[in-house]
C-alpha atoms as a PDB file:
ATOM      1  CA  UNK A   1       0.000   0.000   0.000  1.00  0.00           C
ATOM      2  CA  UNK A   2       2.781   2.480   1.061  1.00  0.00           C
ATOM      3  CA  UNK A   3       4.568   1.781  -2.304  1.00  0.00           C
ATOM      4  CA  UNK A   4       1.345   2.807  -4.074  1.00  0.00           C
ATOM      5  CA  UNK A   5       0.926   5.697  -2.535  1.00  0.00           C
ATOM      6  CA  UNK A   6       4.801   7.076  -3.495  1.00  0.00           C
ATOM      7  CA  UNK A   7       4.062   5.916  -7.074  1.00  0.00           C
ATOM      8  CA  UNK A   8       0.965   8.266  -6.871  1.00  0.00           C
ATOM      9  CA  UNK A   9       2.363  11.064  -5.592  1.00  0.00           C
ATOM     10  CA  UNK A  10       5.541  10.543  -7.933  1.00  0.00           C
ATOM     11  CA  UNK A  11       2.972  10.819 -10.883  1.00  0.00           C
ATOM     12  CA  UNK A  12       1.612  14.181 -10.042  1.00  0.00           C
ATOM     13  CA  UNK A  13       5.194  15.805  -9.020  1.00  0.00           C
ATOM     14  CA  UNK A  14       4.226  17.668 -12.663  1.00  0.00           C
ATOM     15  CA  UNK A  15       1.011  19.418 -13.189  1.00  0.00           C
ATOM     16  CA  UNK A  16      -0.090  21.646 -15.781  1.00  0.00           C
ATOM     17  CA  UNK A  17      -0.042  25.435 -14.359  1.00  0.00           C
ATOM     18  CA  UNK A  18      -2.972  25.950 -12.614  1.00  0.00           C
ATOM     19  CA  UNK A  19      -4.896  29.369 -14.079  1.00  0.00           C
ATOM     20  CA  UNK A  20      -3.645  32.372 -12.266  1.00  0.00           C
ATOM     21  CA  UNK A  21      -4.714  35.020 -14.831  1.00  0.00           C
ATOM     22  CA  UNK A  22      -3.559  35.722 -18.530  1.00  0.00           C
ATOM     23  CA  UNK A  23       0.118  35.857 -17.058  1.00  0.00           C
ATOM     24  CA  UNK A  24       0.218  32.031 -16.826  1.00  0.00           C
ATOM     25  CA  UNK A  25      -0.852  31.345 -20.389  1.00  0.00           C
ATOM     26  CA  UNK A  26       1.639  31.647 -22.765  1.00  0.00           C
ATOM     27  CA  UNK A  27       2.182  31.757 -27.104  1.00  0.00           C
ATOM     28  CA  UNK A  28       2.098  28.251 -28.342  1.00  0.00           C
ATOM     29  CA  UNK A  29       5.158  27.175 -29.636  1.00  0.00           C
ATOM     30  CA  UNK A  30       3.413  24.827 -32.315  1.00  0.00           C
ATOM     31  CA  UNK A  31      -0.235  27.210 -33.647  1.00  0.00           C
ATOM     32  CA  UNK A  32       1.739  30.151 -32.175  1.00  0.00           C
ATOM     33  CA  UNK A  33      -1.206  31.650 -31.145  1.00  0.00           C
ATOM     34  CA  UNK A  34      -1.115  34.123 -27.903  1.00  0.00           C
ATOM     35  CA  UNK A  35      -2.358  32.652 -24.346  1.00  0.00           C
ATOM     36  CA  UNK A  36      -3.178  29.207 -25.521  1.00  0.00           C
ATOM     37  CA  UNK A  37      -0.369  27.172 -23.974  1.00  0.00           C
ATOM     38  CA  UNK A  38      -0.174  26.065 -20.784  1.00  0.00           C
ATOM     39  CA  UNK A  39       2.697  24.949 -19.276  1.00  0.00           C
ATOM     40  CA  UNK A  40       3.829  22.205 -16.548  1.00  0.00           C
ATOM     41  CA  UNK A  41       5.528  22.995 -13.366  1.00  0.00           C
ATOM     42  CA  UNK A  42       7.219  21.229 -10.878  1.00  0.00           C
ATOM     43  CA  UNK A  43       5.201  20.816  -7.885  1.00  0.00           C
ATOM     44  CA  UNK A  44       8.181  20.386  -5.532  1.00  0.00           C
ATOM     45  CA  UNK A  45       9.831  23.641  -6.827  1.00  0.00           C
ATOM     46  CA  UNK A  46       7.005  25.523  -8.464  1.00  0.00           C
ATOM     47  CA  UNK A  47       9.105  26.530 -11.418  1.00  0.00           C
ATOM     48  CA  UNK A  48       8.213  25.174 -15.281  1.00  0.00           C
ATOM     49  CA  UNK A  49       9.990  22.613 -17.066  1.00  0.00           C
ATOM     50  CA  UNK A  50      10.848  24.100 -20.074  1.00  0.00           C
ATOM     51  CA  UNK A  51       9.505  26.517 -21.967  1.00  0.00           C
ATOM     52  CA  UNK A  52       7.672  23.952 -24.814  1.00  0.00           C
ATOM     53  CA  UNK A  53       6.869  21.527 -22.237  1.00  0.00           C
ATOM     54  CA  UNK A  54       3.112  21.888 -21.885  1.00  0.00           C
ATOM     55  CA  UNK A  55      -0.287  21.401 -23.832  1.00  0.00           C
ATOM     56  CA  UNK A  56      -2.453  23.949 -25.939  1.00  0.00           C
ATOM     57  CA  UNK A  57      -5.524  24.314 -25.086  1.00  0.00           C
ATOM     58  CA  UNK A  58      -6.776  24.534 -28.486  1.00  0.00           C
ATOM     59  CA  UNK A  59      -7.316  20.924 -29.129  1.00  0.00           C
ATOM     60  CA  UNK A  60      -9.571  20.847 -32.013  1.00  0.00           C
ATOM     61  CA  UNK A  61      -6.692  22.924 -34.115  1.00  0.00           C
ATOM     62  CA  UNK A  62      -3.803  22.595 -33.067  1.00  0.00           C
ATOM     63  CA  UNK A  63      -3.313  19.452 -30.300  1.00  0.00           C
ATOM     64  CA  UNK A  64       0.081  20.348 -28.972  1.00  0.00           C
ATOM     65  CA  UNK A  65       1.721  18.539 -26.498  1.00  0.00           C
ATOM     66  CA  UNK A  66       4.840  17.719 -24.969  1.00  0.00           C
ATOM     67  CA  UNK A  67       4.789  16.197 -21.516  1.00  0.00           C
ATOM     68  CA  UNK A  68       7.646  16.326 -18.959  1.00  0.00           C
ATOM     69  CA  UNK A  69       8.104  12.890 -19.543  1.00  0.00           C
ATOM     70  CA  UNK A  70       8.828  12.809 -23.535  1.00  0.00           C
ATOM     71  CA  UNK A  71      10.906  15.888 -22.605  1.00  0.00           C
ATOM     72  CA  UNK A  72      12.902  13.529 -19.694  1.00  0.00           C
ATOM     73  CA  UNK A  73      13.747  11.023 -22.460  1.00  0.00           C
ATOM     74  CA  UNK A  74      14.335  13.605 -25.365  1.00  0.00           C
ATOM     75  CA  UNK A  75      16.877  15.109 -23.030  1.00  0.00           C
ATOM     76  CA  UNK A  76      18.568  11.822 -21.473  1.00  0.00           C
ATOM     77  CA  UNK A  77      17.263  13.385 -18.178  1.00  0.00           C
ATOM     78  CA  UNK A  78      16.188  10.944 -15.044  1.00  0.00           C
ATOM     79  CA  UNK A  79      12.282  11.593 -14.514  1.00  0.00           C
ATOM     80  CA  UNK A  80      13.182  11.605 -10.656  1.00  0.00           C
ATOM     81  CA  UNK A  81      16.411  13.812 -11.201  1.00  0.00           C
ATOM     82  CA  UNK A  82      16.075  15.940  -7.564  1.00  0.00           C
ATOM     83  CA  UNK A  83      15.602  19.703  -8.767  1.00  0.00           C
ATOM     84  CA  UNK A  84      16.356  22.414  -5.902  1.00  0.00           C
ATOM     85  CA  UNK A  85      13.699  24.580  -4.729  1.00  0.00           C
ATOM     86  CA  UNK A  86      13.613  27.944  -5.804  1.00  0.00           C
ATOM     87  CA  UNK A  87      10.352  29.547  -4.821  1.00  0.00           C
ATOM     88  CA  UNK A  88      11.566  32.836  -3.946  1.00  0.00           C
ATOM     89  CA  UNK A  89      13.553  33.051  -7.190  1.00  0.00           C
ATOM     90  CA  UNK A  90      12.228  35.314 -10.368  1.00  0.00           C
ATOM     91  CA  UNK A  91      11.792  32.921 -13.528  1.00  0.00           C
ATOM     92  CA  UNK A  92      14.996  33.783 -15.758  1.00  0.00           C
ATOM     93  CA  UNK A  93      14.150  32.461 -19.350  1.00  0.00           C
ATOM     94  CA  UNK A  94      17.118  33.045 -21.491  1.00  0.00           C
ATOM     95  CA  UNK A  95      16.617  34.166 -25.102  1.00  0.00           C
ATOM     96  CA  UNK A  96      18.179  30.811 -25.860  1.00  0.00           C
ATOM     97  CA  UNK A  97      15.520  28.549 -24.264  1.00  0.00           C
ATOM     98  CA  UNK A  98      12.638  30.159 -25.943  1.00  0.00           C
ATOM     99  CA  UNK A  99      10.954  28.116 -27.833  1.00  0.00           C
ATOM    100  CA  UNK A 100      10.966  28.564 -31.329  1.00  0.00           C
ATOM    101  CA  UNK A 101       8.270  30.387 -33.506  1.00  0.00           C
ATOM    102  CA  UNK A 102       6.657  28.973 -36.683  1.00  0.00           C
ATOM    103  CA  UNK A 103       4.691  30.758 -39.068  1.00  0.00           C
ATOM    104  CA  UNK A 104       0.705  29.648 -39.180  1.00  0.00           C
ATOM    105  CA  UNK A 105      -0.108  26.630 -41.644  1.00  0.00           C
ATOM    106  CA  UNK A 106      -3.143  28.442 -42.854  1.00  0.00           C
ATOM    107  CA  UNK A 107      -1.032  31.731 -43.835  1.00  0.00           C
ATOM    108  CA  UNK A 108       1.627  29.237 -45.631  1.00  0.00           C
ATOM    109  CA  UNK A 109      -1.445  27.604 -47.800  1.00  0.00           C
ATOM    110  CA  UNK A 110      -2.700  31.105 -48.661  1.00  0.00           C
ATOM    111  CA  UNK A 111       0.330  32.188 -50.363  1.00  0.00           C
ATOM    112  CA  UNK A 112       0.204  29.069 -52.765  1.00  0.00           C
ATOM    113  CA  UNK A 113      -1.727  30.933 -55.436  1.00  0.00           C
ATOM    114  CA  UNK A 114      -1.962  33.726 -57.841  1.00  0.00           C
ATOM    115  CA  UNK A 115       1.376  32.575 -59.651  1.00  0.00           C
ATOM    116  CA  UNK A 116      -0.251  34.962 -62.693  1.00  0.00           C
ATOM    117  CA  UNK A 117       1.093  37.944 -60.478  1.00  0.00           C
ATOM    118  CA  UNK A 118       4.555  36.214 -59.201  1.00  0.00           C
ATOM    119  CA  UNK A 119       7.427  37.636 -61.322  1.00  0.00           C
ATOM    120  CA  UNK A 120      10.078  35.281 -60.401  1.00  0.00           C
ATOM    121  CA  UNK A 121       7.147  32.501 -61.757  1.00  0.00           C
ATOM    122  CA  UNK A 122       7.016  34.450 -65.070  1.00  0.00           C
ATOM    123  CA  UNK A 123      10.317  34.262 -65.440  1.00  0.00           C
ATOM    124  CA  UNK A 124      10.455  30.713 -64.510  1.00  0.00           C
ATOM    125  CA  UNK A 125       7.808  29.713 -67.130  1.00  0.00           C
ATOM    126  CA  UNK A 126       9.651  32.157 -70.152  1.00  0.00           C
ATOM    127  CA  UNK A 127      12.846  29.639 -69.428  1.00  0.00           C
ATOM    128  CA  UNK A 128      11.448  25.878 -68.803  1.00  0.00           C
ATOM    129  CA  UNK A 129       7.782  26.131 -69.733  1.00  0.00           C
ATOM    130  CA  UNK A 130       4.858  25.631 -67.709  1.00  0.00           C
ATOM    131  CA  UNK A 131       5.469  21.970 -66.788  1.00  0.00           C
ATOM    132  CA  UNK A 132       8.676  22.302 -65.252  1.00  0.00           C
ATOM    133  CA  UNK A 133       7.697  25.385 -63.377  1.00  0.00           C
ATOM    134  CA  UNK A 134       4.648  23.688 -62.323  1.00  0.00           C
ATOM    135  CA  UNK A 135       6.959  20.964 -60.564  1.00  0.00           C
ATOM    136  CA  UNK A 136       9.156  23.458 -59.193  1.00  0.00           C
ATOM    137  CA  UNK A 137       6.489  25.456 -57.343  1.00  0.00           C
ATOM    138  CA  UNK A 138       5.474  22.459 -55.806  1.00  0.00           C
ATOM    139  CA  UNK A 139       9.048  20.863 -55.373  1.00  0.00           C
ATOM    140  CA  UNK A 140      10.357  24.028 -53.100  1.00  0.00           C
ATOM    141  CA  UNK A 141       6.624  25.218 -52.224  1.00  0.00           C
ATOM    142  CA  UNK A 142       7.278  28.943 -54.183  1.00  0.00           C
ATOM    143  CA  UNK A 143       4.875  31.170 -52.997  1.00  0.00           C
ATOM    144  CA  UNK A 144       3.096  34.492 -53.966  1.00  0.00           C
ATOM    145  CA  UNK A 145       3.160  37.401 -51.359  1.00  0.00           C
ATOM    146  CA  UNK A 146       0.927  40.389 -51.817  1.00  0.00           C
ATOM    147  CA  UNK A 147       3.296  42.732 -49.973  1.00  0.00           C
ATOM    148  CA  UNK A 148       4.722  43.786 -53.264  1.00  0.00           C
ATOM    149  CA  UNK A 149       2.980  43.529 -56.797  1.00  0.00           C
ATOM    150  CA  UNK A 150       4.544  40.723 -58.265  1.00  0.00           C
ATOM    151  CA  UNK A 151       6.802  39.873 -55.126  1.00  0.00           C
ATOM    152  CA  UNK A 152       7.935  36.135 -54.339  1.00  0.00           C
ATOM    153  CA  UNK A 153       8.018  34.690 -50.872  1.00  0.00           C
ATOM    154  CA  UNK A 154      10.795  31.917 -50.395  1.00  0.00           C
ATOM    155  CA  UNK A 155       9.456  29.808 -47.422  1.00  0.00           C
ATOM    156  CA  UNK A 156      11.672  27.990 -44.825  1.00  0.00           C
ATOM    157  CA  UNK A 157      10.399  24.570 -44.380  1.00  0.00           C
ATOM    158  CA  UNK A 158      12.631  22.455 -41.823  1.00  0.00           C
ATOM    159  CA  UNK A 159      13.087  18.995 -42.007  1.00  0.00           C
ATOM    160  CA  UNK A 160      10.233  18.084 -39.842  1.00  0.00           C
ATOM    161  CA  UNK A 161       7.867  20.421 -42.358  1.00  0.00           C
ATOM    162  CA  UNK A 162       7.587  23.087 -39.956  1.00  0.00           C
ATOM    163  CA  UNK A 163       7.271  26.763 -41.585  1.00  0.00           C
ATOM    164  CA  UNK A 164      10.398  28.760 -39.701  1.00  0.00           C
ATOM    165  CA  UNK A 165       9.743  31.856 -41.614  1.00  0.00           C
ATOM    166  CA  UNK A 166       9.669  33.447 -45.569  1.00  0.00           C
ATOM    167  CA  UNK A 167      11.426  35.264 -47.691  1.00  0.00           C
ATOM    168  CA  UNK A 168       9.950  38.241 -49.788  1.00  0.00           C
ATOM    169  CA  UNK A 169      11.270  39.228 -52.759  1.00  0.00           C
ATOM    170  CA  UNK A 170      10.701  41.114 -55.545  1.00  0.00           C
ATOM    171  CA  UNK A 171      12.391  40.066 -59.270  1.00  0.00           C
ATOM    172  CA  UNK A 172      11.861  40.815 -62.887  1.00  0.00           C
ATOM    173  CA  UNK A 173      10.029  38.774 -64.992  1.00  0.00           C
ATOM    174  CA  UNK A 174      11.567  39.188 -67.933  1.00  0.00           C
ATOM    175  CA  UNK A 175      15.867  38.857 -66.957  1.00  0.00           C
ATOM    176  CA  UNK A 176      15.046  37.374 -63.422  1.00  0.00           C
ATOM    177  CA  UNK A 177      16.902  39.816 -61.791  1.00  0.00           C
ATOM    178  CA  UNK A 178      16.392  41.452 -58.363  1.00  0.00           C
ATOM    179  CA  UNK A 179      14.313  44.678 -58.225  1.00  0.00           C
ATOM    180  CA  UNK A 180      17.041  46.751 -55.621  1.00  0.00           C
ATOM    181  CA  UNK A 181      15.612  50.252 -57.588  1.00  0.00           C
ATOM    182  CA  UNK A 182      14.439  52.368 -55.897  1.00  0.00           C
ATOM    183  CA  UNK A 183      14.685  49.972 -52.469  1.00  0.00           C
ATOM    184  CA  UNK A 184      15.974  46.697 -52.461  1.00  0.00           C
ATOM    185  CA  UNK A 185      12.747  44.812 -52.259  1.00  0.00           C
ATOM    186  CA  UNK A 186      13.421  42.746 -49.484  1.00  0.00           C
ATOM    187  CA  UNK A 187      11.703  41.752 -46.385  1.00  0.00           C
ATOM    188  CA  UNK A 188      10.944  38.599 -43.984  1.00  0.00           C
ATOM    189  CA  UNK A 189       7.390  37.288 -43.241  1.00  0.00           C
ATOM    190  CA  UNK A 190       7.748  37.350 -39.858  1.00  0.00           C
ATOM    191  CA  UNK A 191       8.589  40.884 -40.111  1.00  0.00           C
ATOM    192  CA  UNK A 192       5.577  41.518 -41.992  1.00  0.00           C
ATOM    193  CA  UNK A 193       3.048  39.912 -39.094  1.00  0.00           C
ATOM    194  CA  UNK A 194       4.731  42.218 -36.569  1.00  0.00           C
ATOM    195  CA  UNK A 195       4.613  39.763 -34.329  1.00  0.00           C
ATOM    196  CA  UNK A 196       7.164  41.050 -31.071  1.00  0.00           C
ATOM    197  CA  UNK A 197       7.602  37.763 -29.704  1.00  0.00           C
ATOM    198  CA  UNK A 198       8.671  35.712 -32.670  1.00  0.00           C
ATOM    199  CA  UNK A 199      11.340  33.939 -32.141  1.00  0.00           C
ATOM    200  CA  UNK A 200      13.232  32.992 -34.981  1.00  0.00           C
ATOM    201  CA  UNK A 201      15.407  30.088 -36.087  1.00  0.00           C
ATOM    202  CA  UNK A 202      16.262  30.143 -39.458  1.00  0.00           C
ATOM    203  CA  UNK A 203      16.872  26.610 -41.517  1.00  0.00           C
ATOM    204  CA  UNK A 204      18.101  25.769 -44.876  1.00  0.00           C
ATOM    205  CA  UNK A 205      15.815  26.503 -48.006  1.00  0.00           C
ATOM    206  CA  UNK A 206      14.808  23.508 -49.359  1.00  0.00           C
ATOM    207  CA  UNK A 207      15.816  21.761 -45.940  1.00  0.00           C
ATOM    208  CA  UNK A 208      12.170  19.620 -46.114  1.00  0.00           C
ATOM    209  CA  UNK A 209      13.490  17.545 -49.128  1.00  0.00           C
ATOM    210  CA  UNK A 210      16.184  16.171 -46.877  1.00  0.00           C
ATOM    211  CA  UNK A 211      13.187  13.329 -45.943  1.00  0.00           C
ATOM    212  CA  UNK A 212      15.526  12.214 -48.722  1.00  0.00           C
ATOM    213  CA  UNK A 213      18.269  10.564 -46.984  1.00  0.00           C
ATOM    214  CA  UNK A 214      20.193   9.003 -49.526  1.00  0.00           C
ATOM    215  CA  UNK A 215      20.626  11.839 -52.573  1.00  0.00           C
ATOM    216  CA  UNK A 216      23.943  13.771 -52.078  1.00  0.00           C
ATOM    217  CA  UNK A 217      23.284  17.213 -51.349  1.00  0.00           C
ATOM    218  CA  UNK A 218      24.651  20.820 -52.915  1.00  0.00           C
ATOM    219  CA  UNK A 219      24.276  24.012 -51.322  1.00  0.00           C
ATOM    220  CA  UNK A 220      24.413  27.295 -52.628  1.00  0.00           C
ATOM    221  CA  UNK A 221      24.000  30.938 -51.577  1.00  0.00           C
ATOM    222  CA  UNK A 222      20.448  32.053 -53.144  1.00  0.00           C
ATOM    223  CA  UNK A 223      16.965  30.528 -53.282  1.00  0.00           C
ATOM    224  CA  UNK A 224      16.341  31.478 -56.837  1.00  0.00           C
ATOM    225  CA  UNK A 225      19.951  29.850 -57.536  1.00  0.00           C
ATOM    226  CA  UNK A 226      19.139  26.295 -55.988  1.00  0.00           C
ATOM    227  CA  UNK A 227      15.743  26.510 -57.945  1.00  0.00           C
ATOM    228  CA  UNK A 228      17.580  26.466 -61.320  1.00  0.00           C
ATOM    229  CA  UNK A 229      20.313  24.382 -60.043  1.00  0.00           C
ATOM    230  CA  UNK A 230      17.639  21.651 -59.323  1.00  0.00           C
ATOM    231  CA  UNK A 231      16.789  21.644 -63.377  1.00  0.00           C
ATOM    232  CA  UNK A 232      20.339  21.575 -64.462  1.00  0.00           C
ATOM    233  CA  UNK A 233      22.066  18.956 -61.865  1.00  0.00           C
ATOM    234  CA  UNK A 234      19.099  16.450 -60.805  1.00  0.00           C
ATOM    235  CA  UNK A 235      21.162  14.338 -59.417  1.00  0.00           C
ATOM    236  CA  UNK A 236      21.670  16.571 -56.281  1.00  0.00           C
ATOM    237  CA  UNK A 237      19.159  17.778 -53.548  1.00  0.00           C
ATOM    238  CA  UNK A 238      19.402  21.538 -54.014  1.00  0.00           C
ATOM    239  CA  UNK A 239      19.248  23.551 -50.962  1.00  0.00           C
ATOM    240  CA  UNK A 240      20.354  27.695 -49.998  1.00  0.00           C
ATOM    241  CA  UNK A 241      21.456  29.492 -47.219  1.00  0.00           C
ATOM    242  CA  UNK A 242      20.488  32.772 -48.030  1.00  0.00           C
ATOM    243  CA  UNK A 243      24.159  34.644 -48.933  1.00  0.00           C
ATOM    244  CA  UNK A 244      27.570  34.221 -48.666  1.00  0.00           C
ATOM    245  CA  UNK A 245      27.261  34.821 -44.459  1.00  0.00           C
ATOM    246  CA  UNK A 246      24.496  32.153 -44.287  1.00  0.00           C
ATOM    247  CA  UNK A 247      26.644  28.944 -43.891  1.00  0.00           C
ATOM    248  CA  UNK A 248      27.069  27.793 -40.410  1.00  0.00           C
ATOM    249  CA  UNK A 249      26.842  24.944 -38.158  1.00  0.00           C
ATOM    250  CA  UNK A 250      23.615  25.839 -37.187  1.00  0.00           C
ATOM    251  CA  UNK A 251      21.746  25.454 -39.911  1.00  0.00           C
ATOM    252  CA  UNK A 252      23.845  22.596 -41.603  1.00  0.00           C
ATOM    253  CA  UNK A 253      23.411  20.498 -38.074  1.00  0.00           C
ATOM    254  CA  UNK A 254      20.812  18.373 -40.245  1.00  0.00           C
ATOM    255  CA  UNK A 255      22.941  17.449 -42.490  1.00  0.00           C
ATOM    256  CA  UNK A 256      24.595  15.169 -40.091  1.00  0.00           C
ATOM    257  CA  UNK A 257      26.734  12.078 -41.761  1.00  0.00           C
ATOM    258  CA  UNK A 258      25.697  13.169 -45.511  1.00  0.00           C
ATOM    259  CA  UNK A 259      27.806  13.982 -48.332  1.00  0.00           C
ATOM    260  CA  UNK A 260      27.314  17.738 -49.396  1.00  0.00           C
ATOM    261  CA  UNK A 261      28.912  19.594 -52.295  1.00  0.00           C
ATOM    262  CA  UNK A 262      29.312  23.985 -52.197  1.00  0.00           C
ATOM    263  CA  UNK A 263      28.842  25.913 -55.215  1.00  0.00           C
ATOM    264  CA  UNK A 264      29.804  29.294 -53.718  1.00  0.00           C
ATOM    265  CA  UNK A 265      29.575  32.639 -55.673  1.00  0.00           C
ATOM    266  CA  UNK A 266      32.274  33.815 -57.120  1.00  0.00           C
ATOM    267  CA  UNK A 267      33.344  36.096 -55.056  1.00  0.00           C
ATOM    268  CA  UNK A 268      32.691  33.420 -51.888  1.00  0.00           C
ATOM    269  CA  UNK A 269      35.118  30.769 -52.873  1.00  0.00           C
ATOM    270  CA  UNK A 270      37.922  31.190 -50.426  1.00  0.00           C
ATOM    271  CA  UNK A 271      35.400  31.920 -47.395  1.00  0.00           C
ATOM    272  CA  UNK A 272      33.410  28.807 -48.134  1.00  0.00           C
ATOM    273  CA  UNK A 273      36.739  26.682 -48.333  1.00  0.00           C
ATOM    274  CA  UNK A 274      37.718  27.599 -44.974  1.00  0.00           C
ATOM    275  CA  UNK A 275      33.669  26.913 -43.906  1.00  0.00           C
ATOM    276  CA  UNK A 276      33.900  23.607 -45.533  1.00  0.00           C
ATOM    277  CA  UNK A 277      37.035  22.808 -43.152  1.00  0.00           C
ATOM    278  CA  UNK A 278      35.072  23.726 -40.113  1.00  0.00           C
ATOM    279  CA  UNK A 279      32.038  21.971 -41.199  1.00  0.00           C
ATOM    280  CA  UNK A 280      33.778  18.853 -41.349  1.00  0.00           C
ATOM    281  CA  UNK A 281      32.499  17.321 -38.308  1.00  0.00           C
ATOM    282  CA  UNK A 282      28.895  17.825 -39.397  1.00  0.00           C
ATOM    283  CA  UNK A 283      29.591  15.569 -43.203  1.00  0.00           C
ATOM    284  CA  UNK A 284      31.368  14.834 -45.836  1.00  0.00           C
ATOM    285  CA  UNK A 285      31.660  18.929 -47.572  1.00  0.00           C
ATOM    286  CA  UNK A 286      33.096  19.701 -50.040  1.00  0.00           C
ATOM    287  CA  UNK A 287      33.780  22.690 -52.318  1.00  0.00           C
ATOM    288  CA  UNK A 288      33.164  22.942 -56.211  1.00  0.00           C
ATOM    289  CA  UNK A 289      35.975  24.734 -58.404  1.00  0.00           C
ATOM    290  CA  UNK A 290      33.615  25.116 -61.046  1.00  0.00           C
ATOM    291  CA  UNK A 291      33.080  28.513 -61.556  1.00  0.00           C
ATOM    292  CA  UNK A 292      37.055  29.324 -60.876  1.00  0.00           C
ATOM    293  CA  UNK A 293      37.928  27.491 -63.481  1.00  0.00           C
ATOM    294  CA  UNK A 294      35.298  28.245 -66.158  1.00  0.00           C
ATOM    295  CA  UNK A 295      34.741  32.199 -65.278  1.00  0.00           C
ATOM    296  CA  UNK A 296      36.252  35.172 -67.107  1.00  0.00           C
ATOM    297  CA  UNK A 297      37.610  37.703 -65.162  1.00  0.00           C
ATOM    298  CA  UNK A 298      34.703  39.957 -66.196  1.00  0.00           C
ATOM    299  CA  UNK A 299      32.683  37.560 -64.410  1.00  0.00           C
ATOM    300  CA  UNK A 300      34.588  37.234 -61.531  1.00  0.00           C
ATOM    301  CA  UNK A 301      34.611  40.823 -61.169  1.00  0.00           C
ATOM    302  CA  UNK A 302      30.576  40.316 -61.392  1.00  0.00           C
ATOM    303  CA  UNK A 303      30.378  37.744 -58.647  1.00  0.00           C
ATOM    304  CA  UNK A 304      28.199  35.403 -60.798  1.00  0.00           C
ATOM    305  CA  UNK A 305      26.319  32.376 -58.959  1.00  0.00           C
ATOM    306  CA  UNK A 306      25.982  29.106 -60.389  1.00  0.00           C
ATOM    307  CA  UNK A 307      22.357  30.215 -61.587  1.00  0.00           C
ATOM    308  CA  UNK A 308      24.400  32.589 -64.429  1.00  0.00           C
ATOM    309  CA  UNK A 309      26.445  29.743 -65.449  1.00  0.00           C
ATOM    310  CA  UNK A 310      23.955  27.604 -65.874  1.00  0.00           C
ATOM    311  CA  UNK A 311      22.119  29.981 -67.953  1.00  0.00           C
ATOM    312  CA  UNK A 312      24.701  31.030 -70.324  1.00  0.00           C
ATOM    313  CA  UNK A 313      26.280  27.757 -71.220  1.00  0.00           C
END
């Protein structure tokens, strides 16, 4: 009987936070929508968790939850690990331990339409017909925003298809340049939404067709450059990182054990070769010489991607 009676009470050492007023409902880190999550606290200290660790109370829509348990084992963590009692202490949540934000599945399936106003699609269709462009836009999930007329939005789906965020860009339809006149033409979804407590975590672009786990992978800088890659080279998974800054361990942590080729710009070659070296613990990278050796100097002076190359030869 006495055994019984410690299992019991070892079973409700975690509660969900009992309702104390809108200050103990939080943004959910899954719907992300405001004072829906609740979170579970240790009973013997009366602090949370973690930050994710908790349920949303929107069950019908969203049915979030991660219980202290799951997070015990995600974490190699003993469930009965003794935690110290800090009642009197504020709650300090790092910046680090938020959890992270995703942009809203019904937002992301709004954008998948009026490709008669997306420029970088017109261009897409004037160089590889309608067929091909039709299996890109659903191949990398291109997207029309209405921020600009004409505008593109990039989205960042991670591995486990969650949105992270989009990019907005403006091209034209006719060279498939960048617009940068009179303004650059350049902004981030999540920056649109205005939404102060986002908390971003960027991933690769084109990181959801690494369900893939056999295909070698290449990365270059731009989105639009991994798109036309992907006709070209189909024997790679083509993924970007968003400009010559954007490779780091971070975001290449998923490619963990797999063998991944860099097509740099030109103007990138020597700083990816020395990324390539520190990325070696991650995979198998390597960097392509293949614009140094085919370029003119003109284009060298230009900085042309692999997307130019590909175009010209």
């Amino acid at each position: 009987m006495l055994l019984n009676v410690s299992k019991k009470l070892n079973e409700h050492r975690y509660i969900l936070e009992p309702y104390k007023g809108p200050a103990t409902r939080y943004n959910c880190p899954e719907c992300n929508k405001g004072k829906t999550f609740v979170r579970y606290i240790d009973t013997q200290t009366g602090e949370h968790i973690s930050p994710n660790v908790g349920r949303c109370n929107r069950e019908s829509n969203c049915r979030y939850s991660y219980t202290p348990k799951q997070y015990f084992q995600d974490n190699n963590i003993s469930f009965d690990t003794p935690r110290p009692k800090t009642y009197n202490k504020p709650k300090q949540i790092t910046a680090q331990s938020k959890p992270v934000s995703f942009i809203p599945v019904e937002l992301f399936k709004a954008s998948l339409k009026n490709y008669e106003d997306n420029h970088f699609v017109t261009f897409l269709i004037n160089r590889f017909g309608i067929e091909i462009t039709n299996q890109l836009i659903s191949k990398y999930f291109i997207a029309t925003s209405k921020h600009w007329d004409g505008a593109t939005i990039f989205w960042e789906i991670d591995i486990k298809s969650k949105i992270r965020t989009g990019k907005i860009m403006l091209y034209n339809p006719n060279t498939g340049k960048r617009v940068k006149e009179p303004i650059k033409y350049f902004t981030w979804v999540h920056s649109v939404l205005k939404q102060p407590e986002f908390e971003l975590k960027q991933c690769l672009f084109g990181e959801h067709l690494l369900q893939d786990k056999t295909t070698p992978v290449a990365i270059v800088e731009s989105e639009k450059t991994a798109i036309i890659a992907s006709v070209y080279l189909t024997k790679f998974i083509w993924l970007a990182v968003g400009g010559k800054d954007g490779l780091n361990p971070e975001k290449c942590e998923v490619l963990k054990g797999r063998n991944v080729v860099l097509f740099p710009d030109l103007n990138a070659f020597e700083k990816w070769n020395t990324k390539a070296k520190e990325l070696s613990h991650i995979g198998n990278f390597v960097v392509s010489d293949l614009l140094e050796r085919k370029a003119t100097e003109a284009e060298k002076n230009q900085g042309l991607d692999l997307a130019d190359y590909l175009q010209n030869s």
